[in-house]
N, C-alpha and C. Protein backbone atom coordinates (compact mmCIF):
# COMPACT_ATOMS: atom_id res chain seq x y z
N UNK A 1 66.67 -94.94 -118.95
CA UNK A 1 68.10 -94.99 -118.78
C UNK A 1 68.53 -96.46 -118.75
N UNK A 2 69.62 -97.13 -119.39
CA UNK A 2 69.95 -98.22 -119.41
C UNK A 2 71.07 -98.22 -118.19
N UNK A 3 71.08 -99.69 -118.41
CA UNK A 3 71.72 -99.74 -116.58
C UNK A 3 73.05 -100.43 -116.96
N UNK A 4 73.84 -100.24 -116.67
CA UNK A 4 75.48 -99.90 -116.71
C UNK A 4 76.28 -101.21 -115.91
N UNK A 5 76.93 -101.53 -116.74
CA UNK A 5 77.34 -103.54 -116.34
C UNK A 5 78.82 -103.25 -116.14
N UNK A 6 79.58 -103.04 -115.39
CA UNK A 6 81.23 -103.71 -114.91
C UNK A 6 81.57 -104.61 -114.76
N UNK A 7 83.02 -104.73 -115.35
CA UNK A 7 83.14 -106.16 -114.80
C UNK A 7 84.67 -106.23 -113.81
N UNK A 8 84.43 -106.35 -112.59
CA UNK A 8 85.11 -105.78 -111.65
C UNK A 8 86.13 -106.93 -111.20
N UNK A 9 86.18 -108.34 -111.45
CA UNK A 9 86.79 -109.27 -111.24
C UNK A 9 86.83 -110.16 -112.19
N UNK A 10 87.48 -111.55 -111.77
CA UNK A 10 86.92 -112.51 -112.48
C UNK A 10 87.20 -113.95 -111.48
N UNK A 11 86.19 -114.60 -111.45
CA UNK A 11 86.56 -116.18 -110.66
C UNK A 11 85.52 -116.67 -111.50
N UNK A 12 85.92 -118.26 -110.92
CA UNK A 12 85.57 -119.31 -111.43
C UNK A 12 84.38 -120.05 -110.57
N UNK A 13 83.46 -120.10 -111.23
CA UNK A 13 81.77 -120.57 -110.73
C UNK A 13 81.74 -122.08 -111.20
N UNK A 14 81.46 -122.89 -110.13
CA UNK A 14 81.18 -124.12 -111.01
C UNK A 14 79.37 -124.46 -110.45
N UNK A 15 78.73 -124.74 -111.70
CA UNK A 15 77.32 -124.83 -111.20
C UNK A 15 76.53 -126.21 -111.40
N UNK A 16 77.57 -127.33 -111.58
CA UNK A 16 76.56 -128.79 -111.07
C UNK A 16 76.70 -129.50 -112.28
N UNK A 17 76.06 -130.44 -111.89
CA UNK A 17 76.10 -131.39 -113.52
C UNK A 17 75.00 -131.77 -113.60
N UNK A 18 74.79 -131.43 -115.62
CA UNK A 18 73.44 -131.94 -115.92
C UNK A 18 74.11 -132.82 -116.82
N UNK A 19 72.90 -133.34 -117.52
CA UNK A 19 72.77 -134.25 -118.53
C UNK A 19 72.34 -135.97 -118.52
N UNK A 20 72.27 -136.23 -119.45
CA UNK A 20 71.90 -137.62 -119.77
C UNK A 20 72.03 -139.04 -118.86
N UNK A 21 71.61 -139.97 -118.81
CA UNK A 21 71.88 -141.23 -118.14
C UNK A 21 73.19 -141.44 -119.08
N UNK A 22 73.88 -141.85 -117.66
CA UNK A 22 75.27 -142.50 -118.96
C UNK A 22 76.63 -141.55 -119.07
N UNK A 23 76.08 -140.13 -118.64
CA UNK A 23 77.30 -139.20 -118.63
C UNK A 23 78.27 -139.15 -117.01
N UNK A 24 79.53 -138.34 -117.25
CA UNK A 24 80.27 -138.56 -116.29
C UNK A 24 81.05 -136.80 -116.38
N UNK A 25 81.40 -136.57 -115.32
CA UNK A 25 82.01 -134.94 -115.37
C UNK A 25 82.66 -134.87 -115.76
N UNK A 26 83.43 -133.93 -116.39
CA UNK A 26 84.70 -133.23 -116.95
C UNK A 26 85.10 -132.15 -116.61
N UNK A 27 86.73 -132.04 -116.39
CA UNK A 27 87.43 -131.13 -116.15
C UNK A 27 88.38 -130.73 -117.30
N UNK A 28 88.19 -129.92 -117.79
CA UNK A 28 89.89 -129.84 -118.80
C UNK A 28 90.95 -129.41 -118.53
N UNK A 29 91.01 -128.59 -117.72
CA UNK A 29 92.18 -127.83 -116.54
C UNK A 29 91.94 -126.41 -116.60
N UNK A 30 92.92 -125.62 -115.86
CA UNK A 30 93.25 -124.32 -115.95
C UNK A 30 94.06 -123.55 -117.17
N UNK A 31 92.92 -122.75 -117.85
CA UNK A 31 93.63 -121.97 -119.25
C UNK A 31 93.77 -120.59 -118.75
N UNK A 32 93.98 -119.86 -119.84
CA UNK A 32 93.93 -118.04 -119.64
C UNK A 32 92.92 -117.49 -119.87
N UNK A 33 92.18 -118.21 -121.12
CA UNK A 33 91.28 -118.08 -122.17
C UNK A 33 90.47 -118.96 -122.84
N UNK A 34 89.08 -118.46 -123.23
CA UNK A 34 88.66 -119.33 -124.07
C UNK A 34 88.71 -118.75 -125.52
N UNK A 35 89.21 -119.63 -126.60
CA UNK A 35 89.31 -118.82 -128.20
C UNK A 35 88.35 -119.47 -128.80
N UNK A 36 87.16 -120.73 -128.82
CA UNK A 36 86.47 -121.04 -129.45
C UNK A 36 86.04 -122.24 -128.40
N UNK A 37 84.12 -122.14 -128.68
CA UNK A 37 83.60 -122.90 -128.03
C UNK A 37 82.67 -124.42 -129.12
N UNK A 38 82.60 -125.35 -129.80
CA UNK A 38 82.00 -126.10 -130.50
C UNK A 38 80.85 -126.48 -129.95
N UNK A 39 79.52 -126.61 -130.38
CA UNK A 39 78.46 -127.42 -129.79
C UNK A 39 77.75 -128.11 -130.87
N UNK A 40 77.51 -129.10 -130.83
CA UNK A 40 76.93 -130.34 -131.07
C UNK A 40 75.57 -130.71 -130.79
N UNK A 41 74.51 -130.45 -131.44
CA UNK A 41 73.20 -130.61 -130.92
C UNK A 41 72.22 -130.92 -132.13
N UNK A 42 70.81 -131.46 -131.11
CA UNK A 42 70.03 -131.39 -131.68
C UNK A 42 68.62 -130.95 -130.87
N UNK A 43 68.44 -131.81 -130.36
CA UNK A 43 66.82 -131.98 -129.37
C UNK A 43 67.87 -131.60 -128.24
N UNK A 44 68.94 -131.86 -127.50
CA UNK A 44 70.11 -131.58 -126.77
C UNK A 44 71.26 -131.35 -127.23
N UNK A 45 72.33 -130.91 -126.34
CA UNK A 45 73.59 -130.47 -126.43
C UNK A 45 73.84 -132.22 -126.53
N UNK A 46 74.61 -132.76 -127.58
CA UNK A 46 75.10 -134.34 -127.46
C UNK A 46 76.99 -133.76 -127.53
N UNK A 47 76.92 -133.06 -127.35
CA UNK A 47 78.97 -132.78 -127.29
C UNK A 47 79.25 -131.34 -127.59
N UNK A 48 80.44 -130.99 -126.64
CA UNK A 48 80.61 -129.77 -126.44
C UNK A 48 82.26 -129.67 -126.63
N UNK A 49 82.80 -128.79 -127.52
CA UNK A 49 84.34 -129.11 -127.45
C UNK A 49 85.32 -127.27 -127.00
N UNK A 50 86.17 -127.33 -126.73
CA UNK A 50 86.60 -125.90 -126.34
C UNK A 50 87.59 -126.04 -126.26
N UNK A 51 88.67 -124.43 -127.19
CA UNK A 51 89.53 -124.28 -127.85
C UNK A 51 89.96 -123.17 -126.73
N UNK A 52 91.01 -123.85 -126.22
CA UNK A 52 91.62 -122.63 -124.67
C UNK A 52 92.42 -121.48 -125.39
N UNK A 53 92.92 -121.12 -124.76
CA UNK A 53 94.22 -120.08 -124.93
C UNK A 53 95.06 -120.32 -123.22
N UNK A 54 96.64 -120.90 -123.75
CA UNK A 54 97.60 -121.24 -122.60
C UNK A 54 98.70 -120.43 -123.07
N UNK A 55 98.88 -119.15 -122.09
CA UNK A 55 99.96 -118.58 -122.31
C UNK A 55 100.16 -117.87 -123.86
N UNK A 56 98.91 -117.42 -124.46
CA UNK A 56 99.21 -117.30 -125.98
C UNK A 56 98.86 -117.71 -127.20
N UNK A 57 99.05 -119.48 -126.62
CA UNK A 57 98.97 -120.64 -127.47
C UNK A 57 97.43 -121.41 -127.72
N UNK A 58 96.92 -122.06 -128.62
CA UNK A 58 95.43 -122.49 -128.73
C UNK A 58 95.83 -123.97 -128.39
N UNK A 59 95.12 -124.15 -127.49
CA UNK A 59 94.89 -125.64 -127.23
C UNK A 59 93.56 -126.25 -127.06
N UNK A 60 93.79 -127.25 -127.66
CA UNK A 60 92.57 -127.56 -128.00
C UNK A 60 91.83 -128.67 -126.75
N UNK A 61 90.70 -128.64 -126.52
CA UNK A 61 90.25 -129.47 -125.45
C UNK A 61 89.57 -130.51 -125.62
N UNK A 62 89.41 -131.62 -125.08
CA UNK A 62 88.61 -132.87 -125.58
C UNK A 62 87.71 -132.26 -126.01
N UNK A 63 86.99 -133.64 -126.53
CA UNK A 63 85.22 -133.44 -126.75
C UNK A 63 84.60 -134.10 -126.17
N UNK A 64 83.44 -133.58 -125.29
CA UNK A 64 82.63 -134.28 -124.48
C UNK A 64 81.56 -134.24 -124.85
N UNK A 65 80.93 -135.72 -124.73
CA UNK A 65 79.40 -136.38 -125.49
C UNK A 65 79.80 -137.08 -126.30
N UNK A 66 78.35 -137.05 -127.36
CA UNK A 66 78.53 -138.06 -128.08
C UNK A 66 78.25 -137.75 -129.55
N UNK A 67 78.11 -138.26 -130.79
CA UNK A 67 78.33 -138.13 -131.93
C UNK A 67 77.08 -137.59 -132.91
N UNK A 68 75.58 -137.35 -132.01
CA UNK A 68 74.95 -136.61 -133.47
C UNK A 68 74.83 -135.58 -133.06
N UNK A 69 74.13 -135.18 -134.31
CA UNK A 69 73.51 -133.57 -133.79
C UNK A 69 73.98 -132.61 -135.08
N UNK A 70 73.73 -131.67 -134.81
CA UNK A 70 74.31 -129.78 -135.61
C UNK A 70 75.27 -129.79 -135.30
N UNK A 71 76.53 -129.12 -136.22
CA UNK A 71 77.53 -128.55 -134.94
C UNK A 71 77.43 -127.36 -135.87
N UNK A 72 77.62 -126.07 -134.23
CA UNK A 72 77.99 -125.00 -134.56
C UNK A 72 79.13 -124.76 -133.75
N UNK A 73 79.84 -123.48 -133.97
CA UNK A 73 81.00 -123.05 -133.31
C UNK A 73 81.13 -121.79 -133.32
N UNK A 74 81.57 -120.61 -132.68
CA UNK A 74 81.71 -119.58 -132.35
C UNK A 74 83.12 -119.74 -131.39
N UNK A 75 83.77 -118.15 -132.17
CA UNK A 75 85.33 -117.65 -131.79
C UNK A 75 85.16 -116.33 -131.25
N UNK A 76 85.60 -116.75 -129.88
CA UNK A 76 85.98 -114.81 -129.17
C UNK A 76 86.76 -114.00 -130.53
N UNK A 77 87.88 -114.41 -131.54
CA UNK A 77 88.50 -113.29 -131.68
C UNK A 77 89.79 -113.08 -131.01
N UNK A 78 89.68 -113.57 -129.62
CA UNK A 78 91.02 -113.04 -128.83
C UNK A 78 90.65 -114.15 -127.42
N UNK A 79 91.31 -114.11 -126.64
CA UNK A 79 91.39 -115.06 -125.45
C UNK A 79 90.91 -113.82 -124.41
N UNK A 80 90.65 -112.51 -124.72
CA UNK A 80 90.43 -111.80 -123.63
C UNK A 80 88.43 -111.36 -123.71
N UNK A 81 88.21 -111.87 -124.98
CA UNK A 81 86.92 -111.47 -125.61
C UNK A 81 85.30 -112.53 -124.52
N UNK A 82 84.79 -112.66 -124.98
CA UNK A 82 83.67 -113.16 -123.77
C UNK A 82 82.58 -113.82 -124.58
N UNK A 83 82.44 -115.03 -124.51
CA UNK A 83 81.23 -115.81 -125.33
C UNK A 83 79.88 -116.08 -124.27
N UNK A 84 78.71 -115.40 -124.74
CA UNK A 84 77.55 -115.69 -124.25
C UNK A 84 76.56 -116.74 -124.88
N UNK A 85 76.54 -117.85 -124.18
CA UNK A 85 75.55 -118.89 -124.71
C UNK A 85 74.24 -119.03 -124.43
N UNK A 86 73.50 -119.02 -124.86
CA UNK A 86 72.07 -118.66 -125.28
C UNK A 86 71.23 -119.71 -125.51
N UNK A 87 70.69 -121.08 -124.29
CA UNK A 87 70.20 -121.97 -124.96
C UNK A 87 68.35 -121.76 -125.21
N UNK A 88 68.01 -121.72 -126.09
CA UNK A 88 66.15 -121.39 -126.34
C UNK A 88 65.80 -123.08 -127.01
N UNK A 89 64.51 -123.38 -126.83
CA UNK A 89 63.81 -124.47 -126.81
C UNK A 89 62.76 -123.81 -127.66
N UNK A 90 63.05 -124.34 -128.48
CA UNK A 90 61.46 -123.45 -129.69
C UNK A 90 60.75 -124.95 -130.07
N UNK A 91 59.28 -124.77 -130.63
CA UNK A 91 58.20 -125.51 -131.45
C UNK A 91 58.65 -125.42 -132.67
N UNK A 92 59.85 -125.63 -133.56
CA UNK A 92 59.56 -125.30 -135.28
C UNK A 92 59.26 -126.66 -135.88
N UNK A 93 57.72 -126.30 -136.61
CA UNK A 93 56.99 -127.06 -137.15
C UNK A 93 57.88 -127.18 -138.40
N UNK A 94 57.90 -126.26 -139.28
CA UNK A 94 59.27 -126.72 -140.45
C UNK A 94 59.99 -127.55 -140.42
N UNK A 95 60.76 -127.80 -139.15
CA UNK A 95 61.96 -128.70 -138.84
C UNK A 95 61.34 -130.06 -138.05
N UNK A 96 61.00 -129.91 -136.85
CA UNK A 96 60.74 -130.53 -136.22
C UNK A 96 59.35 -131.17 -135.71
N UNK A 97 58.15 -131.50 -136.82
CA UNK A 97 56.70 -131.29 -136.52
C UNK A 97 56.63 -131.69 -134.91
N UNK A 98 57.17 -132.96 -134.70
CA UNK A 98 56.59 -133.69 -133.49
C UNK A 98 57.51 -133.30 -132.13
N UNK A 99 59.01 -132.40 -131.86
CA UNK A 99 59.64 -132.14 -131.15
C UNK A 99 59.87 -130.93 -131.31
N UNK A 100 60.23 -130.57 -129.74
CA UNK A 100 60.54 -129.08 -129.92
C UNK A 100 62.26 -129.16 -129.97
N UNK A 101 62.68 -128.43 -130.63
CA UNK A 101 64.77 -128.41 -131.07
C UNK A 101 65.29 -127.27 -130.07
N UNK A 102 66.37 -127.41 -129.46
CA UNK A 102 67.40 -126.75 -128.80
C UNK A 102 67.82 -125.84 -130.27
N UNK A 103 68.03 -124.62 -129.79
CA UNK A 103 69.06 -123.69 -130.75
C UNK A 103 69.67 -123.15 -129.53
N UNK A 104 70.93 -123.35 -129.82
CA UNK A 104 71.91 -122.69 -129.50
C UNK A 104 72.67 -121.23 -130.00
N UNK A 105 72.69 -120.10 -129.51
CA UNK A 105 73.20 -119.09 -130.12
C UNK A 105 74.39 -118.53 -129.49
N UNK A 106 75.50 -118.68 -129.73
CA UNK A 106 76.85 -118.25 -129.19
C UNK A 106 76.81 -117.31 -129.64
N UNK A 107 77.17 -115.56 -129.11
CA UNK A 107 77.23 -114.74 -129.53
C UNK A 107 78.77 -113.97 -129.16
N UNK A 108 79.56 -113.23 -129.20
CA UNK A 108 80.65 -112.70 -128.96
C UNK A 108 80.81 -111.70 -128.24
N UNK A 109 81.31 -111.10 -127.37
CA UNK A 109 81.25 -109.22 -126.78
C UNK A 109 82.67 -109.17 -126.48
């Protein structure tokens, strides 16, 4: 039998700061929604950018980090929709003989 997930509220969790020598926190403010999340990577997340929803409207949010990397991006669809981020640390010898690469997988629900 699979086990059965509600979602009975909603608040806001804040869980610490990671990252690099050199970084500093960010706040972007209070939205309704998130409509699109950007990430920037390679061996790490080097910049992360996010596309709110205020009242309706898409606003767009700085970008935090810095300039190399992949970028991918993933869209709820709607400001009421839910993005799950997925960070895995793989060995690919193809890509990366001597490092292991961050993939990031944003998925939608």
């Amino acid at each position: 039998m699979e086990a059965e997930k509600k979602i009975v509220g909603r608040r806001t969790i804040k869980v610490g700061l990671w990252g690099g020598h050199g970084g500093t926190s960010w706040d972007d403010g209070s939205f309704n929604g998130v409509r699109e999340i950007t990430l920037v990577y390679d061996r790490c997340i080097d910049s992360i950018r996010v596309k709110y929803d205020k009242n309706g409207k898409p606003v767009q949010g700085e970008k935090h980090g810095g300039n190399g990397g992949h970028r991918t991006a993933s869209s709820c669809g709607s400001p009421q929709g839910f993005l799950f981020l997925d960070l895995m640390e793989s060995d690919d010898e193809l890509t990366q003989p001597d490092h292991n690469q961050l993939r990031p997988d944003l998925t939608k629900f």
